[in-house]
C-alpha atoms as a PDB file:
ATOM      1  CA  UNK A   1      56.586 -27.644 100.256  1.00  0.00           C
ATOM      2  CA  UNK A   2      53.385 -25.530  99.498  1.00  0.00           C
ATOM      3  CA  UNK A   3      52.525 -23.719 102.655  1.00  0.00           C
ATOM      4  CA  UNK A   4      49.119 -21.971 102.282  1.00  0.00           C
ATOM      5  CA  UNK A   5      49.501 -18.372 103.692  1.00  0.00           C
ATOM      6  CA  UNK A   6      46.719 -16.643 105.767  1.00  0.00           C
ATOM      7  CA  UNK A   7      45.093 -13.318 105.231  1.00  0.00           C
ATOM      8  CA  UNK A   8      45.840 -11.363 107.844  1.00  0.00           C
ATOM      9  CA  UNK A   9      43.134  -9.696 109.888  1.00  0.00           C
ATOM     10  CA  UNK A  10      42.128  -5.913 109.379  1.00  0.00           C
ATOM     11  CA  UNK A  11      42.689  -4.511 112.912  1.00  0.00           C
ATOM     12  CA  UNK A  12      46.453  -5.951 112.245  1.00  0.00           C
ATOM     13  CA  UNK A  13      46.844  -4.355 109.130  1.00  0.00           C
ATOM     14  CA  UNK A  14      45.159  -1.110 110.517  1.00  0.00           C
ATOM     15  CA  UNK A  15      47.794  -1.455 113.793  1.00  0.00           C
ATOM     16  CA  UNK A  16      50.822  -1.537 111.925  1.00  0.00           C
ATOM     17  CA  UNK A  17      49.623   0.958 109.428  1.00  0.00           C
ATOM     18  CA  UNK A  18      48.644   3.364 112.017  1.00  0.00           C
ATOM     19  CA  UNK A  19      51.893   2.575 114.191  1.00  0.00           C
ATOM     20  CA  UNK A  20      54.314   3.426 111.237  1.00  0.00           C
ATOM     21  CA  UNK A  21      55.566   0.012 111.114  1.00  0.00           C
ATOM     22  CA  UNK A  22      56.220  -0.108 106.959  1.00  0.00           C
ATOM     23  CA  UNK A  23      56.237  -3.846 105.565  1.00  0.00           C
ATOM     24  CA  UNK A  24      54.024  -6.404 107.319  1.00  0.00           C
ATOM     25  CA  UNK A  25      57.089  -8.571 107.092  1.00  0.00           C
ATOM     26  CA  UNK A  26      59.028  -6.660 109.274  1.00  0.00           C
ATOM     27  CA  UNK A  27      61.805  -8.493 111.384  1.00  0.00           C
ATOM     28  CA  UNK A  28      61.526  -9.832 114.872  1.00  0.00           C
ATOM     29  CA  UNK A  29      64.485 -10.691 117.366  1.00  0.00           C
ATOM     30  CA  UNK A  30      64.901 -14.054 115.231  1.00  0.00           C
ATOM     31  CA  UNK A  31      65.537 -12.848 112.314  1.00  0.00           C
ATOM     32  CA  UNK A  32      63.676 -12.028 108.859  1.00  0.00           C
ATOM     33  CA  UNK A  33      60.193 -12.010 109.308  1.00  0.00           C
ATOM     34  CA  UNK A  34      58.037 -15.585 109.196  1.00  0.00           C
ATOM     35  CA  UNK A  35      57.023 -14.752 105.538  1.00  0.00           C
ATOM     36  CA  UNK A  36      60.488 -14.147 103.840  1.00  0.00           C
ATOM     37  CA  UNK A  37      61.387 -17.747 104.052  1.00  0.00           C
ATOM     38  CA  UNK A  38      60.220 -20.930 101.949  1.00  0.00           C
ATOM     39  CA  UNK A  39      60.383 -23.102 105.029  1.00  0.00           C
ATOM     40  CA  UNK A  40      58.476 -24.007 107.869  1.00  0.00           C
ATOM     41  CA  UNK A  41      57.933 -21.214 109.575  1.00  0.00           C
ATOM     42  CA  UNK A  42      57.618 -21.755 113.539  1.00  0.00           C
ATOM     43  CA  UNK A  43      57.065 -18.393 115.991  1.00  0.00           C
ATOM     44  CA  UNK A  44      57.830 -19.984 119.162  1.00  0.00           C
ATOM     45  CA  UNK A  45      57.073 -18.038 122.684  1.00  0.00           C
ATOM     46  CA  UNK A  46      60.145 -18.082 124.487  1.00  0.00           C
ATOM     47  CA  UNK A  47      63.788 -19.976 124.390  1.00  0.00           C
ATOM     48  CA  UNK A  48      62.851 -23.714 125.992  1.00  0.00           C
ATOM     49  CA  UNK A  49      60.049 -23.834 123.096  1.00  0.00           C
ATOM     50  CA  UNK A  50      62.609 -22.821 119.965  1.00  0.00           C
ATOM     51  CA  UNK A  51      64.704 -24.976 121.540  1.00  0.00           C
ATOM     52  CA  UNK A  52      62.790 -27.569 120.656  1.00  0.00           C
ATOM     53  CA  UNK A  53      61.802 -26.277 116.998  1.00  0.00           C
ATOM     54  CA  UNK A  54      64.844 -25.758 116.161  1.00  0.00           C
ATOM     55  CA  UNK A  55      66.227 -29.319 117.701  1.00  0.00           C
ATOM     56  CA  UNK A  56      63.583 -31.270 115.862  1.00  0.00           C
ATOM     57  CA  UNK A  57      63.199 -29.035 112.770  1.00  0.00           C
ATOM     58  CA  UNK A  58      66.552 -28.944 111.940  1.00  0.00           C
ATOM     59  CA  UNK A  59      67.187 -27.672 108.382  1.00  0.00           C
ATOM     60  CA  UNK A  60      63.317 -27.633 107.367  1.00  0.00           C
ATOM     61  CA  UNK A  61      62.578 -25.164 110.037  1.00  0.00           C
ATOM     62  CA  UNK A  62      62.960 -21.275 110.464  1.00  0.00           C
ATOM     63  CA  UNK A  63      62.231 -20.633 113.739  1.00  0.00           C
ATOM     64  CA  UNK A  64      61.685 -17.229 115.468  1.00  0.00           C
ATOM     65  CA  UNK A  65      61.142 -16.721 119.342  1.00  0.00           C
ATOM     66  CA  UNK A  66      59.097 -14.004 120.440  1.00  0.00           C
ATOM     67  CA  UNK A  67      61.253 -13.520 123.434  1.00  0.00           C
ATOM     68  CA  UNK A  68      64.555 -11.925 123.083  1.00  0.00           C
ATOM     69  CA  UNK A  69      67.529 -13.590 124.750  1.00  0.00           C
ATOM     70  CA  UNK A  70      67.192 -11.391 128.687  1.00  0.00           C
ATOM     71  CA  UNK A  71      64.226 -10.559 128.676  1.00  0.00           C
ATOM     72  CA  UNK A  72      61.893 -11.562 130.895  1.00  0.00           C
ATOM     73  CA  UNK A  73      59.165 -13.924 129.743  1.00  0.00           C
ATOM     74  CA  UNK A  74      56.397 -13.681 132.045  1.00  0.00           C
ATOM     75  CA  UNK A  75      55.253  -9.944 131.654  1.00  0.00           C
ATOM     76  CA  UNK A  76      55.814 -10.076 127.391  1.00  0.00           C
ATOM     77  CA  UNK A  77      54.150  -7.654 125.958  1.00  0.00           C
ATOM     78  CA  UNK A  78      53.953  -8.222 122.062  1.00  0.00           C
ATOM     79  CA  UNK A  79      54.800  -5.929 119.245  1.00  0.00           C
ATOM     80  CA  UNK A  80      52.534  -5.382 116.009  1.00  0.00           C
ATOM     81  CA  UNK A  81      55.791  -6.783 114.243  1.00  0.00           C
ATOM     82  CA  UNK A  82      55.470  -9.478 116.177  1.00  0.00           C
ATOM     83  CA  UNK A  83      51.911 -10.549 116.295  1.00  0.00           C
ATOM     84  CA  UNK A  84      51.937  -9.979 112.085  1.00  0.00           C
ATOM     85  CA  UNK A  85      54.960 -12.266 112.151  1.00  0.00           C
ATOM     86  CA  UNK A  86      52.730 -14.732 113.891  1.00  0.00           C
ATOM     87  CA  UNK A  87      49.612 -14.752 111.539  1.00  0.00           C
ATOM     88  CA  UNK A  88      52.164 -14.970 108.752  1.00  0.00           C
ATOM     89  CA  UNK A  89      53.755 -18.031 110.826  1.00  0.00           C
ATOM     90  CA  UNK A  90      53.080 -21.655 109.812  1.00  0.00           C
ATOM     91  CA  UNK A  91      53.152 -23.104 113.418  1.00  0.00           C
ATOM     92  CA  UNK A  92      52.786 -21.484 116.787  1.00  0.00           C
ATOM     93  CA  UNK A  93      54.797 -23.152 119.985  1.00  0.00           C
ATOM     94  CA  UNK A  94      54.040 -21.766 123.459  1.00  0.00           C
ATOM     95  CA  UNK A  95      53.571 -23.057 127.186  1.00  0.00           C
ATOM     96  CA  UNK A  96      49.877 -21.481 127.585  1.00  0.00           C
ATOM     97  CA  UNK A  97      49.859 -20.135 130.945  1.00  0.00           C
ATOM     98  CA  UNK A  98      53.017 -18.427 131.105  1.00  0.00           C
ATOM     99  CA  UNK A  99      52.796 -15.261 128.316  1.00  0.00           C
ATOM    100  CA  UNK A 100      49.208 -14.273 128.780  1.00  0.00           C
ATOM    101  CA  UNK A 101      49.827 -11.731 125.768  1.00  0.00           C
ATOM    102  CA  UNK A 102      51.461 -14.628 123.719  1.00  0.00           C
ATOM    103  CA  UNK A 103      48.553 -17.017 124.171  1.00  0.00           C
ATOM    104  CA  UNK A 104      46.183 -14.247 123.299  1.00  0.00           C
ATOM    105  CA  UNK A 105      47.828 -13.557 120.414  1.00  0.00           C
ATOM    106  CA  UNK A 106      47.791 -17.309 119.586  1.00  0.00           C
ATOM    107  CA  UNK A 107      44.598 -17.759 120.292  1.00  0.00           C
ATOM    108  CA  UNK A 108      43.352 -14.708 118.475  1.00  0.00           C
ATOM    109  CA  UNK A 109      45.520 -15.459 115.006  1.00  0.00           C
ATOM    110  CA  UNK A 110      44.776 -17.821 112.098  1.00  0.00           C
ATOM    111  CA  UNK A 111      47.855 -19.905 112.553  1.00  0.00           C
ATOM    112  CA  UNK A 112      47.139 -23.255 110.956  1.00  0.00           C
ATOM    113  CA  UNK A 113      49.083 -25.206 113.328  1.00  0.00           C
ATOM    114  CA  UNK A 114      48.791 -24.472 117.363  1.00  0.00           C
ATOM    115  CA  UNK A 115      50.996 -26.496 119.496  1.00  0.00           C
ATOM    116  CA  UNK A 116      49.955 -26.147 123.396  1.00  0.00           C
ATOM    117  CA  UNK A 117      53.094 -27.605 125.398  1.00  0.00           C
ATOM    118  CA  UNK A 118      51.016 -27.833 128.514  1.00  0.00           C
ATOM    119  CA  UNK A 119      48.817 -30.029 126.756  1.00  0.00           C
ATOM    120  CA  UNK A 120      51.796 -32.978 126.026  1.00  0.00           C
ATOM    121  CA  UNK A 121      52.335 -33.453 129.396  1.00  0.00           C
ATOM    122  CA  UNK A 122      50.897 -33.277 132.865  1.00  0.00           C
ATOM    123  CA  UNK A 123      51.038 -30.410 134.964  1.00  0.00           C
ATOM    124  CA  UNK A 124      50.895 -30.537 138.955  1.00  0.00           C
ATOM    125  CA  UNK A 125      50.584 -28.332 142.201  1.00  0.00           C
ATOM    126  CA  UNK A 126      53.858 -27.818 143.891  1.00  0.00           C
ATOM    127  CA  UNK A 127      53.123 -26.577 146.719  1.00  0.00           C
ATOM    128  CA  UNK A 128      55.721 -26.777 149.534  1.00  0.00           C
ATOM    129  CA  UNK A 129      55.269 -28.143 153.296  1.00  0.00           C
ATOM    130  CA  UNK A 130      55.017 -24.745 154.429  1.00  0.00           C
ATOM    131  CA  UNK A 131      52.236 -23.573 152.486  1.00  0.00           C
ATOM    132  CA  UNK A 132      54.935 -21.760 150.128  1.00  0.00           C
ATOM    133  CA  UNK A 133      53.313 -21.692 146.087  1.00  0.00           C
ATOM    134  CA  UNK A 134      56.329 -22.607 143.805  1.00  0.00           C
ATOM    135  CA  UNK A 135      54.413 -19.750 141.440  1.00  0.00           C
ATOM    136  CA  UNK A 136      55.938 -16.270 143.085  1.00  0.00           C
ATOM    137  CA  UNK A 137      54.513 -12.817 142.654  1.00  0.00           C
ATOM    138  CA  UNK A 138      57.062 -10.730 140.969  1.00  0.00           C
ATOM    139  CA  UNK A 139      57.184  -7.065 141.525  1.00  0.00           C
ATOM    140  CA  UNK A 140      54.334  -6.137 139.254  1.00  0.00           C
ATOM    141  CA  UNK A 141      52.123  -8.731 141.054  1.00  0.00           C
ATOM    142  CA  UNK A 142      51.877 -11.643 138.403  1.00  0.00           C
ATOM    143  CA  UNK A 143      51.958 -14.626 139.626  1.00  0.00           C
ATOM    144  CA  UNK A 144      54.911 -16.814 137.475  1.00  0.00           C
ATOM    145  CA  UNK A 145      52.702 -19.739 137.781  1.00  0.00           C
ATOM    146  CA  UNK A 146      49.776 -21.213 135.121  1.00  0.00           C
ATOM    147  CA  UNK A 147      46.357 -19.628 134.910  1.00  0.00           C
ATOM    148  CA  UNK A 148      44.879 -22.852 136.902  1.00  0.00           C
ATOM    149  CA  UNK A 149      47.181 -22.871 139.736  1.00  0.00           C
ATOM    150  CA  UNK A 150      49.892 -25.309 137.541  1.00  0.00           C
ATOM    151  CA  UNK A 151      53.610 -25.158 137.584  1.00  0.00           C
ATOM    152  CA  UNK A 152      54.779 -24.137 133.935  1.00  0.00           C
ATOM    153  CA  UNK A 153      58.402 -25.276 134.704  1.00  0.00           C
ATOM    154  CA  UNK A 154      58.174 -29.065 133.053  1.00  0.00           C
ATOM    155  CA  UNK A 155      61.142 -27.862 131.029  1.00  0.00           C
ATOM    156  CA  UNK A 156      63.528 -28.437 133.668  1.00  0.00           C
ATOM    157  CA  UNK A 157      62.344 -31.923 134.053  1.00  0.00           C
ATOM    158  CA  UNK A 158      64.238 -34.284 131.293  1.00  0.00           C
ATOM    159  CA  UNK A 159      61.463 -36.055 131.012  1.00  0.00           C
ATOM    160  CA  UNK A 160      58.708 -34.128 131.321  1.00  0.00           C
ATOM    161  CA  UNK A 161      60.495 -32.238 128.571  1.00  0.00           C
ATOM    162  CA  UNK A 162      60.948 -35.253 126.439  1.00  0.00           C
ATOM    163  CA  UNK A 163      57.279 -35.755 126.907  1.00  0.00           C
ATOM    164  CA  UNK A 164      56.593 -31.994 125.062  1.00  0.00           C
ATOM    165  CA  UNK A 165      59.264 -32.652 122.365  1.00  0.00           C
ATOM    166  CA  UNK A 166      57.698 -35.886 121.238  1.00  0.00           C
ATOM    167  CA  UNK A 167      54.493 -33.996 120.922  1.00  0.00           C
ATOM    168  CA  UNK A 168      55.665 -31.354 119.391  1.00  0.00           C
ATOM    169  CA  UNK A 169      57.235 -33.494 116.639  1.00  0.00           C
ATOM    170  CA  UNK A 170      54.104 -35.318 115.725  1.00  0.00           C
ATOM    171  CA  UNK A 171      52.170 -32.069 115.356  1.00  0.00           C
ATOM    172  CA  UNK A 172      55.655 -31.001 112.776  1.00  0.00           C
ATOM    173  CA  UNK A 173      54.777 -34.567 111.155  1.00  0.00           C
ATOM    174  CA  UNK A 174      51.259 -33.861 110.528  1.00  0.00           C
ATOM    175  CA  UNK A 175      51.843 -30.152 109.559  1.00  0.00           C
ATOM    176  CA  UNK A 176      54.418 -30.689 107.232  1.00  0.00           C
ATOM    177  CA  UNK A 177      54.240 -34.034 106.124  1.00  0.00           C
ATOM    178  CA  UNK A 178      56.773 -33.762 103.489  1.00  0.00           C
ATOM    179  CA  UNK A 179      59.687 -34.008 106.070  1.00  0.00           C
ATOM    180  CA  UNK A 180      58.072 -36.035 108.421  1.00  0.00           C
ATOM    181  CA  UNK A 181      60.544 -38.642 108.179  1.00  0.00           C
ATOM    182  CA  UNK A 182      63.257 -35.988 109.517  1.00  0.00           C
ATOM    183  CA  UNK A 183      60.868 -34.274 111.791  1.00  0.00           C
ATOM    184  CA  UNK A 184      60.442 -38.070 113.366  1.00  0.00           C
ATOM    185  CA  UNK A 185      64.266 -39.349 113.578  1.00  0.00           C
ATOM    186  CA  UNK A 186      65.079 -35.752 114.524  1.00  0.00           C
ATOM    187  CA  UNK A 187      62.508 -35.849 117.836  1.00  0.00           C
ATOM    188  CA  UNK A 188      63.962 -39.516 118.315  1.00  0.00           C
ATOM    189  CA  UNK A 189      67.495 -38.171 118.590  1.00  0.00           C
ATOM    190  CA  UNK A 190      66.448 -35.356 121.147  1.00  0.00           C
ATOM    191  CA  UNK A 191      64.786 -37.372 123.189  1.00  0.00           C
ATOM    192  CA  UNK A 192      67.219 -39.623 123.912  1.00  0.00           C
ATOM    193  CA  UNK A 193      69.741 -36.668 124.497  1.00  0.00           C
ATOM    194  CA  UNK A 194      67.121 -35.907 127.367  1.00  0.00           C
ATOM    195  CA  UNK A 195      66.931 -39.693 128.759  1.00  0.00           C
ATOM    196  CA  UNK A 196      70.952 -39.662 129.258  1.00  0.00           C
ATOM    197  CA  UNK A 197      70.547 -35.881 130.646  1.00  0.00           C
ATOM    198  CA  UNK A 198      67.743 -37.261 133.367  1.00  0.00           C
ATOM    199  CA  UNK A 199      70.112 -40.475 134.198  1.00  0.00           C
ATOM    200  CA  UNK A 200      72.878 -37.950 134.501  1.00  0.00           C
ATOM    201  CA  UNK A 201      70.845 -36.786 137.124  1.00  0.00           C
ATOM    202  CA  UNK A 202      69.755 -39.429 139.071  1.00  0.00           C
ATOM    203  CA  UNK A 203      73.312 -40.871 139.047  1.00  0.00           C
ATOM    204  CA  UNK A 204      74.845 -37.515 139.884  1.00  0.00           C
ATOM    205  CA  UNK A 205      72.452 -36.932 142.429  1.00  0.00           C
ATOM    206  CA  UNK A 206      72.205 -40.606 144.244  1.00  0.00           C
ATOM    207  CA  UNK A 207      74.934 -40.004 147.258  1.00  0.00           C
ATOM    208  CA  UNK A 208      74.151 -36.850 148.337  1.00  0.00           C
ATOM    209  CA  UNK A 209      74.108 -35.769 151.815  1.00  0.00           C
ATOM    210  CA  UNK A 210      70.686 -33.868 152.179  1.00  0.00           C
ATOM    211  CA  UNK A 211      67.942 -33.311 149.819  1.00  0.00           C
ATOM    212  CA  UNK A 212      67.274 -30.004 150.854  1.00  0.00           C
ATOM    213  CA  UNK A 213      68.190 -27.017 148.266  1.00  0.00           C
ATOM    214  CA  UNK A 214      66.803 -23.339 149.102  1.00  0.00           C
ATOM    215  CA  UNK A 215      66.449 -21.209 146.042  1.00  0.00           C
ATOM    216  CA  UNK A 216      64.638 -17.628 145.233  1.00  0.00           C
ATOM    217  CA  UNK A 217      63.281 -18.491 142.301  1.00  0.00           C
ATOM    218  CA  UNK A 218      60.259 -21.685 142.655  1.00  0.00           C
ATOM    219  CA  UNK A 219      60.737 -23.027 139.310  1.00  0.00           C
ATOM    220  CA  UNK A 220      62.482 -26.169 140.154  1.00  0.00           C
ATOM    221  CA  UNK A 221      59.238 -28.150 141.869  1.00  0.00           C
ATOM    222  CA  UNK A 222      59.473 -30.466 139.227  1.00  0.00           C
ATOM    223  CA  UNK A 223      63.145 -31.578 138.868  1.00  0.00           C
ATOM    224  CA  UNK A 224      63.053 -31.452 142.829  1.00  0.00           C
ATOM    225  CA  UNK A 225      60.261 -34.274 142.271  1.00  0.00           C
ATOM    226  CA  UNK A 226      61.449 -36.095 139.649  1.00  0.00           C
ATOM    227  CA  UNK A 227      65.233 -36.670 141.902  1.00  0.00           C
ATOM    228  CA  UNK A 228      63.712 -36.765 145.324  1.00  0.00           C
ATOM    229  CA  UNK A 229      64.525 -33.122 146.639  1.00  0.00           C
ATOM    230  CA  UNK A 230      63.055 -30.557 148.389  1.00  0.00           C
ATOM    231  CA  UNK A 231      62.811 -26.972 146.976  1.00  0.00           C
ATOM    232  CA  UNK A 232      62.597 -24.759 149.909  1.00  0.00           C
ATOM    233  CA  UNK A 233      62.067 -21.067 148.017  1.00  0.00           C
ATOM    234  CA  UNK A 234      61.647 -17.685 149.379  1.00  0.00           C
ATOM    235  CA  UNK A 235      58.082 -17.491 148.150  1.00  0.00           C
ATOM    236  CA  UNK A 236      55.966 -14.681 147.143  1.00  0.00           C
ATOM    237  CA  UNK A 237      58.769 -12.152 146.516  1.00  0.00           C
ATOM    238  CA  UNK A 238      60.456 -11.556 143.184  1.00  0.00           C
ATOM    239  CA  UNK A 239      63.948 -12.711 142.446  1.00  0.00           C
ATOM    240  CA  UNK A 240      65.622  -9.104 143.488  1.00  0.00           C
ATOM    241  CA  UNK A 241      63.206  -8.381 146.447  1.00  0.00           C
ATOM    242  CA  UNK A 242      63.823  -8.637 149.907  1.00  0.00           C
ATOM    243  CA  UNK A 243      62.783 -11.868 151.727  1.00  0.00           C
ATOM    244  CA  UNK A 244      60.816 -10.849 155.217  1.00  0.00           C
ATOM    245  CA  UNK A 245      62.572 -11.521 158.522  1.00  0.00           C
ATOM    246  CA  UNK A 246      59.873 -14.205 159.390  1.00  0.00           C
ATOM    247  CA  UNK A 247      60.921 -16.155 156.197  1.00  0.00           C
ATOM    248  CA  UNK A 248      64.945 -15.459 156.738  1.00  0.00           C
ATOM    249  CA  UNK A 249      64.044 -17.225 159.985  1.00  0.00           C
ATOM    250  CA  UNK A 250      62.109 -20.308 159.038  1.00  0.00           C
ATOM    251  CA  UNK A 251      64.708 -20.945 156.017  1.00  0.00           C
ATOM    252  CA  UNK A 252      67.677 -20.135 158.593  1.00  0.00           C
ATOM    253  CA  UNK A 253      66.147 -23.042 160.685  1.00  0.00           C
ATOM    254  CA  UNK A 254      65.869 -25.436 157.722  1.00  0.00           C
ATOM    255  CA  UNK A 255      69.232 -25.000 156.652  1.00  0.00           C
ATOM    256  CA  UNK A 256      70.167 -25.839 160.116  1.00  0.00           C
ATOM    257  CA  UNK A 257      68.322 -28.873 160.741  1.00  0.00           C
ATOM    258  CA  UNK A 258      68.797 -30.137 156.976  1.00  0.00           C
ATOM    259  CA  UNK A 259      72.502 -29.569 156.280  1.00  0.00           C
ATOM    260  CA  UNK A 260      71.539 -26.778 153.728  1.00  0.00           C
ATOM    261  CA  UNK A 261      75.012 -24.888 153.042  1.00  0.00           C
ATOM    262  CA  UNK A 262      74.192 -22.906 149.876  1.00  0.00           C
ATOM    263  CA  UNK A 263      71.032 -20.242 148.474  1.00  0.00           C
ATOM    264  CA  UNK A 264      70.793 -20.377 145.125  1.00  0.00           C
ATOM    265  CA  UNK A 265      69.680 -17.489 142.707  1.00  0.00           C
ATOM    266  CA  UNK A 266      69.278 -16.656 138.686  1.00  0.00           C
ATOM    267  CA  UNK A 267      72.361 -15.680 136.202  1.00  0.00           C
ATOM    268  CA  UNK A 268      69.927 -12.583 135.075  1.00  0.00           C
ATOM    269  CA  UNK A 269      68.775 -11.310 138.266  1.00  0.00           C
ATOM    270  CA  UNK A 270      70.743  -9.935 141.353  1.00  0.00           C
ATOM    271  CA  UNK A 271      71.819 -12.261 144.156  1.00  0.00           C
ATOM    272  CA  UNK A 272      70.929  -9.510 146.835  1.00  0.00           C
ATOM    273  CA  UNK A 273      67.730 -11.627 148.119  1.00  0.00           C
ATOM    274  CA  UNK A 274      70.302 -14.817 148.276  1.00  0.00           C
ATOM    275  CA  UNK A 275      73.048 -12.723 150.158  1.00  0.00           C
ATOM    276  CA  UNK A 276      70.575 -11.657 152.211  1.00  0.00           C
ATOM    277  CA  UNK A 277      69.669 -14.647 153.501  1.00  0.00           C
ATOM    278  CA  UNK A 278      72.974 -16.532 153.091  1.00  0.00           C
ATOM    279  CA  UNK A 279      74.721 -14.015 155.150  1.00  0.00           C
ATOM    280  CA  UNK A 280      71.909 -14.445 158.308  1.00  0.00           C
ATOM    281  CA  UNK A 281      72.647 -18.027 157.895  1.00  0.00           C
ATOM    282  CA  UNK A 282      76.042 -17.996 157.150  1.00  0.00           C
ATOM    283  CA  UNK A 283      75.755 -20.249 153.703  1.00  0.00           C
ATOM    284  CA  UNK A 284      77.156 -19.771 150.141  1.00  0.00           C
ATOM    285  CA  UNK A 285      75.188 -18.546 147.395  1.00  0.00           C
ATOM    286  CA  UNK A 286      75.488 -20.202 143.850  1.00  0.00           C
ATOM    287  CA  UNK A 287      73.410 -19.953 140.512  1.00  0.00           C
ATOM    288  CA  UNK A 288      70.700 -22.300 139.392  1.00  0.00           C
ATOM    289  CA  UNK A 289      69.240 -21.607 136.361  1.00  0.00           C
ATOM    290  CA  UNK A 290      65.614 -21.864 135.200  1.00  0.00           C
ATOM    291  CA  UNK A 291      66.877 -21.431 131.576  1.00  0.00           C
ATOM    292  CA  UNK A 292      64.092 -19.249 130.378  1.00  0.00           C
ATOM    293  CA  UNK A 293      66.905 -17.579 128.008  1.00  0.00           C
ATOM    294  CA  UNK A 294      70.245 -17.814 127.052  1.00  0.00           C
ATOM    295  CA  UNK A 295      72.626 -14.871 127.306  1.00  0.00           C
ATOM    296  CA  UNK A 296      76.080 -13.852 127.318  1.00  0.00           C
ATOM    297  CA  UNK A 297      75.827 -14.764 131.061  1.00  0.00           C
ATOM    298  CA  UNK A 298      74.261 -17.852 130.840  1.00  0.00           C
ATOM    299  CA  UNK A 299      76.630 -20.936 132.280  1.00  0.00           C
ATOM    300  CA  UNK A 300      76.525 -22.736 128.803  1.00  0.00           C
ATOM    301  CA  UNK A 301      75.476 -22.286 125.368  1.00  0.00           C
ATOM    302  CA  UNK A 302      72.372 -24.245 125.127  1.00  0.00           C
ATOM    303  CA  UNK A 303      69.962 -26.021 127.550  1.00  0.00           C
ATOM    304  CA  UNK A 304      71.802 -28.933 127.901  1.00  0.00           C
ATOM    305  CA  UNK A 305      75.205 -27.353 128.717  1.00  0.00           C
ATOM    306  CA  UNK A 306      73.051 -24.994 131.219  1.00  0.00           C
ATOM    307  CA  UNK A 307      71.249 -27.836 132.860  1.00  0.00           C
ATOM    308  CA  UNK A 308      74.569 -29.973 133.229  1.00  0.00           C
ATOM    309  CA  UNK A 309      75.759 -26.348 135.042  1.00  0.00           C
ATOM    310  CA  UNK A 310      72.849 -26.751 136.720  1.00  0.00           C
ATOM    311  CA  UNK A 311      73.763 -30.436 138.222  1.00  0.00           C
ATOM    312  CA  UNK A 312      77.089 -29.556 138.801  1.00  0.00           C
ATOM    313  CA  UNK A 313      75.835 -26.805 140.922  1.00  0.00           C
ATOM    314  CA  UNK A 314      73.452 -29.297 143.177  1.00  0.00           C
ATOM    315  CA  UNK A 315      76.016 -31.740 143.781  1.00  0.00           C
ATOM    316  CA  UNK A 316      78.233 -29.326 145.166  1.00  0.00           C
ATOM    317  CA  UNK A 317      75.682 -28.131 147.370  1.00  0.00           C
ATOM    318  CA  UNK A 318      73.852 -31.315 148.388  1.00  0.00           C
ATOM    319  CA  UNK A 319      77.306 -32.733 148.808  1.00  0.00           C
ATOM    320  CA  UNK A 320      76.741 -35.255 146.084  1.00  0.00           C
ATOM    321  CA  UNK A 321      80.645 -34.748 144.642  1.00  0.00           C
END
């Protein structure tokens, strides 16, 4: 495969120059550098995008995520390493909207292929009965929610998810044609992985006793849609803030009236908010992850294992099993 290489711009080569950096090929969290390899190179902006590089890439693909596994994604600030690794990229994969930096940087490079993944599927409002944004402000005021109001979160939808991995594996067609027959059986293969994962769902889901789930985090709007629940989060507080007395109140009285019996919270944040509020209203608390990494304290190894965690987890607490 002949992949045509980009200059790269002067103020980059300037940055890294006057930063110290060495080599323009410098590493990133993913590995050697985008321009060290002979394959297609993807720089993808945080884990639920290389998941999907790598899943329908396969062996032609050397993907690197600008994200390291922890971190948090939202507030990303990139690197000169990183945004050289990017113009030296073949193919950029991000969720514009949720890294302002990264779609900057994106939008700013000469990257021959740009794949938007708000662009292969629709994004909505969710926007609770209460008023309640399922975009929160976290500590530093940003709001965790796309730059027209949009919930980022498809990725914990099967199918909305399905929807961004088939277009992400026609733009790896068109970009590297040479492999498109892989690229094309390999998106095929995913996506079915994804169909079973969202009847897994519905199945798992069908005899539950309430459809109410509370959670701190509002990134489950659209897999509360897509099975018929209601997300009831503590809105407009980070993860590991606080949740104001008027708010323990209203959420005490849902879980009441709905048969609520646990608060659910992230693997990488502290469960004091859930505690908080699970101890005023005497319910459990249990993890429900938004999978916007993998770590060592992730419940699985991969976003499938995570979001089967993640069903497990509801149908103990909707008293579906």
């Amino acid at each position: 495969m002949n992949v045509r290489r980009l200059p790269l711009p002067t103020a980059v080569v300037a940055a890294a120059a006057a930063l110290g950096l060495g080599a323009l090929s410098a590493c990133s969290s993913g590995g050697a550098a985008a321009s060290s390899t002979d394959k297609f190179d993807v720089v993808a902006s945080f884990y639920p995008m290389a998941f999907l590089a790598e899943q329908i890439g396969g062996e032609h693909v050397h993907v690197t995520s600008l994200t390291q596994p922890g971190q948090e994604p939202h507030d990303l600030e990139l690197s000169t390493q990183q945004i050289v690794q990017l113009q030296e990229s073949d193919a950029a994969l991000h969720l514009k909207g949720l890294q302002p930096a990264v779609d900057e940087a994106i939008a700013q490079s000469e990257v021959g292929t740009k794949i938007d993944a708000a662009t292969l599927t629709s994004l909505e409002d969710h926007e609770d009965e209460h008023g309640h944004e399922d975009g929160h402000e976290d500590e530093h005021g940003h709001e965790h929610e796309h730059e027209d109001g949009k919930d980022p979160h498809v990725w914990l939808d099967p199918v909305k998810y399905a929807e961004v991995a088939e277009g992400v594996g026609k733009a790896f067609e068109k970009a590297d044609p040479d492999h498109a027959a892989d690229y094309r059986k390999n998106t095929e293969a995913l996506v079915g992985k994804l169909n079973d994962l969202d009847a897994a769902f519905e199945t798992g889901l069908k005899n539950r006793k309430t459809d109410v789930f509370i959670t701190t985090h509002a990134a489950f709007g659209y897999l509360a849609e897509r099975y018929g629940l209601i997300e009831e989060a503590i809105s407009g507080l980070s993860p590991e803030s606080e949740p104001s007395g008027a708010r323990v109140k209203e959420l005490t009285r849902t879980a009441e009236a709905d048969g609520v019996t646990t608060v659910f919270y992230e693997t990488l944040v502290s469960d004091r908010t859930a505690k908080t509020l699970a101890d005023d209203a005497g319910l459990k608390t249990d993890v429900l992850d938004p999978i916007e990494g993998i770590t060592d304290g992730s419940r699985g190894d991969d976003y499938f294992q995570v979001m089967e965690s993640n069903l497990e987890s509801l149908q103990t607490a909707l008293g579906a099993k």
